[in-house]
PDB file of N, CA and C in Angstrom:
ATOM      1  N   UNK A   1      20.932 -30.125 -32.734  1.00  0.00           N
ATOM      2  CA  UNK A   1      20.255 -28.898 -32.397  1.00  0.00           C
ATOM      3  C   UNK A   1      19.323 -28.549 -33.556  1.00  0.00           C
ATOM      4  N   UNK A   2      18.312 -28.230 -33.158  1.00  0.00           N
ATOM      5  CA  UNK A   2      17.210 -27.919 -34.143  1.00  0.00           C
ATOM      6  C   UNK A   2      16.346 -26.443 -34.279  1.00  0.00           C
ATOM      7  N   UNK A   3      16.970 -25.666 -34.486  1.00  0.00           N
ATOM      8  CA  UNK A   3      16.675 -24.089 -34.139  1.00  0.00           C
ATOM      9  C   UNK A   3      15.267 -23.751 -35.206  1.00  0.00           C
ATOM     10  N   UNK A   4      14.847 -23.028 -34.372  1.00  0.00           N
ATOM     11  CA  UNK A   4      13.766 -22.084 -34.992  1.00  0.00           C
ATOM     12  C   UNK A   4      13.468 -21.128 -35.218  1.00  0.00           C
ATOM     13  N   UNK A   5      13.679 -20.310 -35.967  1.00  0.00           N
ATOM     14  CA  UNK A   5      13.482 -18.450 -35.720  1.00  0.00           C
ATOM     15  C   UNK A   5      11.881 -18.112 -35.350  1.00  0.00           C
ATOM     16  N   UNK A   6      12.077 -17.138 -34.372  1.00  0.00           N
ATOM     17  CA  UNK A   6      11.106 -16.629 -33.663  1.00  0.00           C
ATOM     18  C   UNK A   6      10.849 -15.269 -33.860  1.00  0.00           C
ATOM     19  N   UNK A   7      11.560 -14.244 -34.091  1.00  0.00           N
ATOM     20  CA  UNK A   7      11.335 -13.022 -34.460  1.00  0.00           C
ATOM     21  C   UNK A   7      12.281 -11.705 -34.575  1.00  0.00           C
ATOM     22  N   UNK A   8      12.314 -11.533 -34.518  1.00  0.00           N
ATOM     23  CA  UNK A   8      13.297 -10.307 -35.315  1.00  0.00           C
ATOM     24  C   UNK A   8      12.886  -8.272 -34.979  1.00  0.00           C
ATOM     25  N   UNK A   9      13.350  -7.412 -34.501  1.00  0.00           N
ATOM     26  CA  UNK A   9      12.856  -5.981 -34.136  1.00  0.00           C
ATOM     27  C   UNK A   9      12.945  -5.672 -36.073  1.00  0.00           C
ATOM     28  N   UNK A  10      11.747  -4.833 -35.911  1.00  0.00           N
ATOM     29  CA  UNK A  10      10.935  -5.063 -37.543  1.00  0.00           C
ATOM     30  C   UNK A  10      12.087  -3.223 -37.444  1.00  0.00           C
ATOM     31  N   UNK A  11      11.941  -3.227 -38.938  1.00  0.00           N
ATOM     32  CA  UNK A  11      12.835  -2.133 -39.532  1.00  0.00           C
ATOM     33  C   UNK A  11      14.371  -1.625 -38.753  1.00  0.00           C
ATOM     34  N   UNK A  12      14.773  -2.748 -38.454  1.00  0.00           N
ATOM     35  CA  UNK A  12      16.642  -2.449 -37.867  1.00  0.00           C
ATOM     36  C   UNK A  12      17.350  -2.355 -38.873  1.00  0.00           C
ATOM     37  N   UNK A  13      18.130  -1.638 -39.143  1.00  0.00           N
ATOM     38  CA  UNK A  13      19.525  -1.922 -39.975  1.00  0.00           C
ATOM     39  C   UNK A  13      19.861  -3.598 -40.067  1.00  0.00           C
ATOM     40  N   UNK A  14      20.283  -3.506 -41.211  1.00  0.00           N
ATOM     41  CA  UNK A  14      20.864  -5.083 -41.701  1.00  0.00           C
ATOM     42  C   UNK A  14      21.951  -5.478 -40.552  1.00  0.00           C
ATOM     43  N   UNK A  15      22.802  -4.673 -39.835  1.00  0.00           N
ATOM     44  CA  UNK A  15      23.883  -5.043 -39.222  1.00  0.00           C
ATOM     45  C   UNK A  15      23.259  -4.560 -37.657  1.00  0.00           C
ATOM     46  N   UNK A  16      22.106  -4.268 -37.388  1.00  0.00           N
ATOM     47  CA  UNK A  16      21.688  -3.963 -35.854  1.00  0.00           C
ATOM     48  C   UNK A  16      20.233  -4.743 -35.693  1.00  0.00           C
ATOM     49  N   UNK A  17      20.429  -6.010 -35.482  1.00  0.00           N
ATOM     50  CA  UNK A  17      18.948  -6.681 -35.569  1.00  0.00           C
ATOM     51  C   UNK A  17      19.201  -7.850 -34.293  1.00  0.00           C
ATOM     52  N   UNK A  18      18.281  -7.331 -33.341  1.00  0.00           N
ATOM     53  CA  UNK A  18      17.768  -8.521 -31.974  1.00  0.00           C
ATOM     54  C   UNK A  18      17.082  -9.551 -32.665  1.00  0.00           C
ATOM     55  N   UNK A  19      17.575 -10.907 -32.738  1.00  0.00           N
ATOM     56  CA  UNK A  19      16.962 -11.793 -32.576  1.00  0.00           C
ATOM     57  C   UNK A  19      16.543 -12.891 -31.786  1.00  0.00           C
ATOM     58  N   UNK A  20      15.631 -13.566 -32.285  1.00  0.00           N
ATOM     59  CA  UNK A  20      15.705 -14.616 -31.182  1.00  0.00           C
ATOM     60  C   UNK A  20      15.242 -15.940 -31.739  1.00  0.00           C
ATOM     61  N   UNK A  21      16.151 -17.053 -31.582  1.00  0.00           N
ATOM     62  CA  UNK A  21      15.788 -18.442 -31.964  1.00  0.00           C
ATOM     63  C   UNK A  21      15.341 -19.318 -31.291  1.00  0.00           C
ATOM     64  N   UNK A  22      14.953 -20.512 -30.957  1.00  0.00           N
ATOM     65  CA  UNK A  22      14.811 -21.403 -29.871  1.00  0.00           C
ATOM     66  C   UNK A  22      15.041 -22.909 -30.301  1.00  0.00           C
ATOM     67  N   UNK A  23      15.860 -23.377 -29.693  1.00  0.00           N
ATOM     68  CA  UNK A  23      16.069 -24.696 -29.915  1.00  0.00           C
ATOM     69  C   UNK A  23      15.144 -25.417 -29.105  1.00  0.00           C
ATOM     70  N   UNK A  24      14.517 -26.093 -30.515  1.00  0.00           N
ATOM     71  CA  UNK A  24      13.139 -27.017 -30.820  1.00  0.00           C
ATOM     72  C   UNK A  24      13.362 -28.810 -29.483  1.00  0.00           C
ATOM     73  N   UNK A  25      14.873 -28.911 -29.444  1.00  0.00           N
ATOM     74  CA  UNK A  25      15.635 -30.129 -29.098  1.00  0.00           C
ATOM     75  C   UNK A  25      15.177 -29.713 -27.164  1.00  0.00           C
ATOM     76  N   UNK A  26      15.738 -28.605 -26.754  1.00  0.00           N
ATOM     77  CA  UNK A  26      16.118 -28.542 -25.582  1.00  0.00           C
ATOM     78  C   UNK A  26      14.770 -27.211 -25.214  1.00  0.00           C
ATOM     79  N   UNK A  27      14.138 -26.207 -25.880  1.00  0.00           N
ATOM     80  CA  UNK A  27      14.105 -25.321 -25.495  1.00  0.00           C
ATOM     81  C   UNK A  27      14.362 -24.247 -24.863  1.00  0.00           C
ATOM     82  N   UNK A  28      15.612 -23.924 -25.191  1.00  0.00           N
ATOM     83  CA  UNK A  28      16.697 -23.118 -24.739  1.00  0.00           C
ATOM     84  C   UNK A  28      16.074 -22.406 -25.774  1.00  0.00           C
ATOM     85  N   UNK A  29      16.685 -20.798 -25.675  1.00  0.00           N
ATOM     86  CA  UNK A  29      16.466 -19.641 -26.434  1.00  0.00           C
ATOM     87  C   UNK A  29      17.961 -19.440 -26.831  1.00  0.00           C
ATOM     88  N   UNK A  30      18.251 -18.740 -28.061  1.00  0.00           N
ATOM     89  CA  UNK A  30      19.211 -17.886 -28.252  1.00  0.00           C
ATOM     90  C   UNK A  30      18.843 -17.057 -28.936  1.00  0.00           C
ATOM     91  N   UNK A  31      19.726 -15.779 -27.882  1.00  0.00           N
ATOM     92  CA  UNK A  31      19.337 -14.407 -28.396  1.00  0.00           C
ATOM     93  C   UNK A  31      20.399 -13.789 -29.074  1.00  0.00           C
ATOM     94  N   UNK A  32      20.012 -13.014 -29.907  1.00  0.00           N
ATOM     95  CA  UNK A  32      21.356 -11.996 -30.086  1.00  0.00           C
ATOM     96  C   UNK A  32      20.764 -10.726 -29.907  1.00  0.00           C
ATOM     97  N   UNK A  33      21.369  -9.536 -29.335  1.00  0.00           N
ATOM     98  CA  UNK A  33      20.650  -8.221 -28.713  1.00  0.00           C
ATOM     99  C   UNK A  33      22.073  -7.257 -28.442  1.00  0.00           C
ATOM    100  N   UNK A  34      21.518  -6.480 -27.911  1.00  0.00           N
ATOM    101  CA  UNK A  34      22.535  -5.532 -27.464  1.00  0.00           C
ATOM    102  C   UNK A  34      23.591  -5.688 -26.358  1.00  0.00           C
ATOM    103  N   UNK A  35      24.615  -5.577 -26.163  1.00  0.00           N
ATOM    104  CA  UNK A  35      25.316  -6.235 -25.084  1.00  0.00           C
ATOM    105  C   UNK A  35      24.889  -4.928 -24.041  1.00  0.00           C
ATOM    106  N   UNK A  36      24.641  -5.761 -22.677  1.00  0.00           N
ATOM    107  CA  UNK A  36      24.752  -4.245 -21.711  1.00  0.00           C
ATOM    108  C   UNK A  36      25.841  -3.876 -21.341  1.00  0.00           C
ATOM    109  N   UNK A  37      25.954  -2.661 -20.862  1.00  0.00           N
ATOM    110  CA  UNK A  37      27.098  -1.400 -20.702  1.00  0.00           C
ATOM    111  C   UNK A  37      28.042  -2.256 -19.600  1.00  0.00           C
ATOM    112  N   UNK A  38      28.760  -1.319 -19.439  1.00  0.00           N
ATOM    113  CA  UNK A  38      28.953  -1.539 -18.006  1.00  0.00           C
ATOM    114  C   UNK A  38      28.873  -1.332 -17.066  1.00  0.00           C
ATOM    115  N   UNK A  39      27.902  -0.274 -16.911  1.00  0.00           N
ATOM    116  CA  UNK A  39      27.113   0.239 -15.609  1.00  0.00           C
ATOM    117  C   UNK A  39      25.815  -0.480 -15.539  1.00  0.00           C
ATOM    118  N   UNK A  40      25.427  -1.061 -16.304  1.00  0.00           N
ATOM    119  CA  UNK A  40      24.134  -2.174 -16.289  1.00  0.00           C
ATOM    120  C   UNK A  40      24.676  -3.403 -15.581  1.00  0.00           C
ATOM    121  N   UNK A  41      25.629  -4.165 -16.099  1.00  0.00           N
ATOM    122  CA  UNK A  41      26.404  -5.128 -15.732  1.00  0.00           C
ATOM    123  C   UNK A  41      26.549  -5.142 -14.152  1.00  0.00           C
ATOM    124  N   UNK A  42      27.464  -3.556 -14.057  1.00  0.00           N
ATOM    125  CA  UNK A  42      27.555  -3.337 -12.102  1.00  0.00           C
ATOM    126  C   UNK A  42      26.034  -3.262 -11.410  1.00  0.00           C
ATOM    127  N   UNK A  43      25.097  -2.512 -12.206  1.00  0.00           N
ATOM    128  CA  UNK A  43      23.846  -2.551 -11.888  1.00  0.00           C
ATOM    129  C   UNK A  43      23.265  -4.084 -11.194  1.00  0.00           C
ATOM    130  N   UNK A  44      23.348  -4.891 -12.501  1.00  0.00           N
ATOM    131  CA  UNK A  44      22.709  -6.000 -12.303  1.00  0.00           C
ATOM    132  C   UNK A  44      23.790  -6.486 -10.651  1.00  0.00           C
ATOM    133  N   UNK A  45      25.116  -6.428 -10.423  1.00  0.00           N
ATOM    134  CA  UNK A  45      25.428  -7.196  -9.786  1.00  0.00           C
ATOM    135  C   UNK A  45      25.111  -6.763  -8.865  1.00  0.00           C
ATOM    136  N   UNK A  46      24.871  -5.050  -8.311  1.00  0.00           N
ATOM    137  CA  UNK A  46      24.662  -4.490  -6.935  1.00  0.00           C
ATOM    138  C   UNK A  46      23.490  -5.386  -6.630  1.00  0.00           C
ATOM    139  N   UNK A  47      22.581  -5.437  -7.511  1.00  0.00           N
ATOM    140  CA  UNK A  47      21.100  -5.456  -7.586  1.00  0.00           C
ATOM    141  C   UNK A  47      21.284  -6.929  -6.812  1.00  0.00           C
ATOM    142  N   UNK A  48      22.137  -8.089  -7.274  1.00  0.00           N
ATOM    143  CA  UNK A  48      22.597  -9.597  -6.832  1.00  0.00           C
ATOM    144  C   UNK A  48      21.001 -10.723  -7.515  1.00  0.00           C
ATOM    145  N   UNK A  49      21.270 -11.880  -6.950  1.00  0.00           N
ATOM    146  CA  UNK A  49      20.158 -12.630  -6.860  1.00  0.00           C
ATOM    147  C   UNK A  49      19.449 -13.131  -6.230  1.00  0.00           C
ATOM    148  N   UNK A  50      19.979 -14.223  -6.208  1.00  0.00           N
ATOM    149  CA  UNK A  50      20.014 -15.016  -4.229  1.00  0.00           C
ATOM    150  C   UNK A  50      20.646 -14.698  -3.581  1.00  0.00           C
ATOM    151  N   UNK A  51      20.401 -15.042  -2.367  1.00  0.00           N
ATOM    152  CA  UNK A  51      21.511 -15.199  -1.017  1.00  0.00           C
ATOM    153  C   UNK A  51      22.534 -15.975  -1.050  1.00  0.00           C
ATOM    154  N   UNK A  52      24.001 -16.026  -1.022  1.00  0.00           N
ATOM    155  CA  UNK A  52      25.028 -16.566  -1.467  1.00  0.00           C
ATOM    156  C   UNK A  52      25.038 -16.490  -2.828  1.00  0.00           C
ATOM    157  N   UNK A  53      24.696 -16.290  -3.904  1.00  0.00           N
ATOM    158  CA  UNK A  53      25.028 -16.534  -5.212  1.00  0.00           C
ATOM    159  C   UNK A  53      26.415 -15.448  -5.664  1.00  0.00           C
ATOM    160  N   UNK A  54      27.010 -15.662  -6.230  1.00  0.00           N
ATOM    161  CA  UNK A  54      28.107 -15.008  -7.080  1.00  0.00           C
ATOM    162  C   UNK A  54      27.151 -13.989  -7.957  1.00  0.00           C
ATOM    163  N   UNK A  55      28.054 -12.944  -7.679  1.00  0.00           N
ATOM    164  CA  UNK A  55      27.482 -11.656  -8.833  1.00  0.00           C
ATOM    165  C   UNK A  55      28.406 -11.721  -9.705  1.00  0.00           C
ATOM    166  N   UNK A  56      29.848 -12.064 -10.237  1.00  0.00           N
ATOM    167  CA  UNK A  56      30.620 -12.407 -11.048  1.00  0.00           C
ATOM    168  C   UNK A  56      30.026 -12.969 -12.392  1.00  0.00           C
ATOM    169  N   UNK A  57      30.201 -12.499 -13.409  1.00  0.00           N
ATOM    170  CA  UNK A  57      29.829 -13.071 -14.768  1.00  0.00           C
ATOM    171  C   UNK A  57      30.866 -13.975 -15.637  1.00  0.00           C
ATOM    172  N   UNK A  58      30.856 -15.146 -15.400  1.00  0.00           N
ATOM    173  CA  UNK A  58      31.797 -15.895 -15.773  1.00  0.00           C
ATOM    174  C   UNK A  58      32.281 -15.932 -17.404  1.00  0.00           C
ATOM    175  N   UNK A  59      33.289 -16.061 -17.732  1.00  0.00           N
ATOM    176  CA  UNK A  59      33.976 -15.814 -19.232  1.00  0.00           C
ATOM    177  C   UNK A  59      33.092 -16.671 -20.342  1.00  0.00           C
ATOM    178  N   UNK A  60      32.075 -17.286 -19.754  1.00  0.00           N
ATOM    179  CA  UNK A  60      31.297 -18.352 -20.413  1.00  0.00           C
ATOM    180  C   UNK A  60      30.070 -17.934 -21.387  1.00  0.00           C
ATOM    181  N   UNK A  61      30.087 -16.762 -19.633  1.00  0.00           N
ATOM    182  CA  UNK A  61      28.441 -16.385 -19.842  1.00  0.00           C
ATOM    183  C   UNK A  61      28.371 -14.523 -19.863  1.00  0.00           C
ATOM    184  N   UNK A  62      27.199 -14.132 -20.481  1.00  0.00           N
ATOM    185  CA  UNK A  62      27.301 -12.773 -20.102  1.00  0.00           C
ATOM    186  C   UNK A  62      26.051 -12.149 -20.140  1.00  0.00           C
ATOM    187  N   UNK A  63      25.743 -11.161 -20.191  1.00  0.00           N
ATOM    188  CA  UNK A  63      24.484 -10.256 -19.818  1.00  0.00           C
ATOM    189  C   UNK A  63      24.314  -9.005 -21.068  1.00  0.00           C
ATOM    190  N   UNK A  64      23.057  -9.166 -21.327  1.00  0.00           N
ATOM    191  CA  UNK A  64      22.253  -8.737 -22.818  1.00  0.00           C
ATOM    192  C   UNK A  64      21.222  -7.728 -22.329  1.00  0.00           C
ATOM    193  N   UNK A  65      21.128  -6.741 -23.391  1.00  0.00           N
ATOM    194  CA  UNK A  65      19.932  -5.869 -22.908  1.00  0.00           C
ATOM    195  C   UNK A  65      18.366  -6.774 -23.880  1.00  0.00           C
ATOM    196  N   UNK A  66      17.779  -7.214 -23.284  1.00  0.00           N
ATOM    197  CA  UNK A  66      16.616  -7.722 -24.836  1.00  0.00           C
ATOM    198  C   UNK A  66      15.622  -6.448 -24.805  1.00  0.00           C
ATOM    199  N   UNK A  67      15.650  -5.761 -26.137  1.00  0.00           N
ATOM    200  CA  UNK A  67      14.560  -4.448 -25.963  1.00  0.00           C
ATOM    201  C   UNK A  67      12.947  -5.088 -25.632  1.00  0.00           C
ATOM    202  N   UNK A  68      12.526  -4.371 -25.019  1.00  0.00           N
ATOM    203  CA  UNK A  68      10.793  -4.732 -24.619  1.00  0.00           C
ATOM    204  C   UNK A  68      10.136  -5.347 -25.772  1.00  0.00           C
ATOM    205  N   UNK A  69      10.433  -4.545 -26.739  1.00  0.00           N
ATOM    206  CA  UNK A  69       9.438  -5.251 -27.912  1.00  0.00           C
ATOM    207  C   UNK A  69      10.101  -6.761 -28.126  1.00  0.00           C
ATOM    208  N   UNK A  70      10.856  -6.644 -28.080  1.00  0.00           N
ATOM    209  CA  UNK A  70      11.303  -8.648 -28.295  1.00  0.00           C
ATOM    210  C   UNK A  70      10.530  -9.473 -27.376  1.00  0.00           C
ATOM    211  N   UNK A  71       9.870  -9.375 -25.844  1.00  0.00           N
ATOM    212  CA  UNK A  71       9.240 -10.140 -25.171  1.00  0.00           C
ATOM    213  C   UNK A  71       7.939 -10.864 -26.288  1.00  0.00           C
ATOM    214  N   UNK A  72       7.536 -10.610 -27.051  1.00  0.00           N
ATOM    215  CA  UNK A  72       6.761 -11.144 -27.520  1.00  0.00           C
ATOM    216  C   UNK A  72       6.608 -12.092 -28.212  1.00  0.00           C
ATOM    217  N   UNK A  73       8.212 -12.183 -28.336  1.00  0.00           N
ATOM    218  CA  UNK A  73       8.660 -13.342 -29.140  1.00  0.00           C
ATOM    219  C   UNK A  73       9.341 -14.534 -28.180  1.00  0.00           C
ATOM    220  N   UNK A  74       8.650 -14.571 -27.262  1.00  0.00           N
ATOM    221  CA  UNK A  74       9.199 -15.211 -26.177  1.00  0.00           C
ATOM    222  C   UNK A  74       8.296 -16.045 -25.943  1.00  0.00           C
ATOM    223  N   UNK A  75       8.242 -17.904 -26.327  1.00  0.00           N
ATOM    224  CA  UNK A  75       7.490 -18.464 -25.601  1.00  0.00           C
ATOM    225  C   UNK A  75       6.949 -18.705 -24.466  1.00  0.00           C
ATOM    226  N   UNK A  76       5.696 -18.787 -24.165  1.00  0.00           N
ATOM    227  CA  UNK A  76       5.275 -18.762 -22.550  1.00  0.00           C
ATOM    228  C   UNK A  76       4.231 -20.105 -22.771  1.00  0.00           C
ATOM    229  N   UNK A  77       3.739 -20.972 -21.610  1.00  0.00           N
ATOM    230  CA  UNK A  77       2.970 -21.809 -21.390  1.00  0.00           C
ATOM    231  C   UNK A  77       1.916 -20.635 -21.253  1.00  0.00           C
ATOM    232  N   UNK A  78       0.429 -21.418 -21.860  1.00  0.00           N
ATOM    233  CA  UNK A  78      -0.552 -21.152 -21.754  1.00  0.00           C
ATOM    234  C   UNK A  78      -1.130 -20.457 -20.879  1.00  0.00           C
ATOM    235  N   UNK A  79      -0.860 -21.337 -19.507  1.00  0.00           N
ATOM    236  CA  UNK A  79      -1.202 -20.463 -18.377  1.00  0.00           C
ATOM    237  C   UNK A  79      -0.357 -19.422 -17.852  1.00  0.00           C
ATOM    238  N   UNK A  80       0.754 -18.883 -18.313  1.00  0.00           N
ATOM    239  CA  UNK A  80       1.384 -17.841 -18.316  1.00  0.00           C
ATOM    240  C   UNK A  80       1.342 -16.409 -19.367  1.00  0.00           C
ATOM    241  N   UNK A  81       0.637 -16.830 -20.005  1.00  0.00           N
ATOM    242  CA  UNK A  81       0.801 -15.705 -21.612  1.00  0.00           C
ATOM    243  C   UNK A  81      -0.004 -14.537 -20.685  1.00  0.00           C
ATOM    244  N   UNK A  82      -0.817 -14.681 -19.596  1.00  0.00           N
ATOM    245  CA  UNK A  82      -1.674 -13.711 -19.332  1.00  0.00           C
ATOM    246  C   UNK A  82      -1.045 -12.903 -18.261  1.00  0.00           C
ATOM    247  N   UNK A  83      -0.006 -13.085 -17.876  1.00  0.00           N
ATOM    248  CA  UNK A  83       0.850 -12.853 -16.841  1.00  0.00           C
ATOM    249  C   UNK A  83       2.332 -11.772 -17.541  1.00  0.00           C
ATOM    250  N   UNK A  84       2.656 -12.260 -18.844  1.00  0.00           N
ATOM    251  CA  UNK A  84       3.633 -11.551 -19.004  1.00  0.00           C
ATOM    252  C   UNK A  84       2.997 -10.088 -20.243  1.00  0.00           C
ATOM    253  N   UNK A  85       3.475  -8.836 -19.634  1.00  0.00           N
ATOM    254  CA  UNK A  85       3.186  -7.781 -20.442  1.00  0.00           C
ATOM    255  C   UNK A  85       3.589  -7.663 -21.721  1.00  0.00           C
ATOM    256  N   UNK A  86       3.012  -7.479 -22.441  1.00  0.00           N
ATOM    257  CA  UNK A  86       2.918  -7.453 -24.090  1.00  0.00           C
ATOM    258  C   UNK A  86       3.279  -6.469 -24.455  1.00  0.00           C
ATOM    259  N   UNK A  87       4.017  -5.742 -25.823  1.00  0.00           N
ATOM    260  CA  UNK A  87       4.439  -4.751 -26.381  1.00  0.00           C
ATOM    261  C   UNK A  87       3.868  -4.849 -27.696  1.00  0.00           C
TER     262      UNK A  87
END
């Protein structure tokens, strides 16, 4: 794994800081952020995805708030940068 730091919410407390890395190998992201509540969580599941999909969040995996200003630190292909809103 070959990680890269990507950016950081500028003036957080030393112990309250969203980041975000991306592995260079796979391009996967890892974030670290705020965990959502648990009315976000039920939110997201009322809300669902697909048709048939499980709204269940498996012990594996879980659900993050990323604040707006972090999108920017989010790689996009070229022909997409013009598509996603900027902060």
């Amino acid at each position: 794994m070959q990680l890269r730091f990507l950016g950081i919410i500028p003036n957080t407390p030393v112990d309250d800081s969203p980041t975000i890395w991306v592995d260079d190998d796979t391009g996967d992201l890892l974030i670290q952020s705020y965990k959502a509540t648990e009315d976000e969580v039920k939110a997201c599941q009322e809300v669902g995805s697909i048709p048939g999909h499980s709204t269940n969040v498996p012990d594996h995996e879980t659900i993050i708030r990323l604040p707006a200003v972090m999108l920017k630190y989010i790689p996009q292909s070229e022909d997409r940068r013009s598509e996603v809103p900027r902060t």
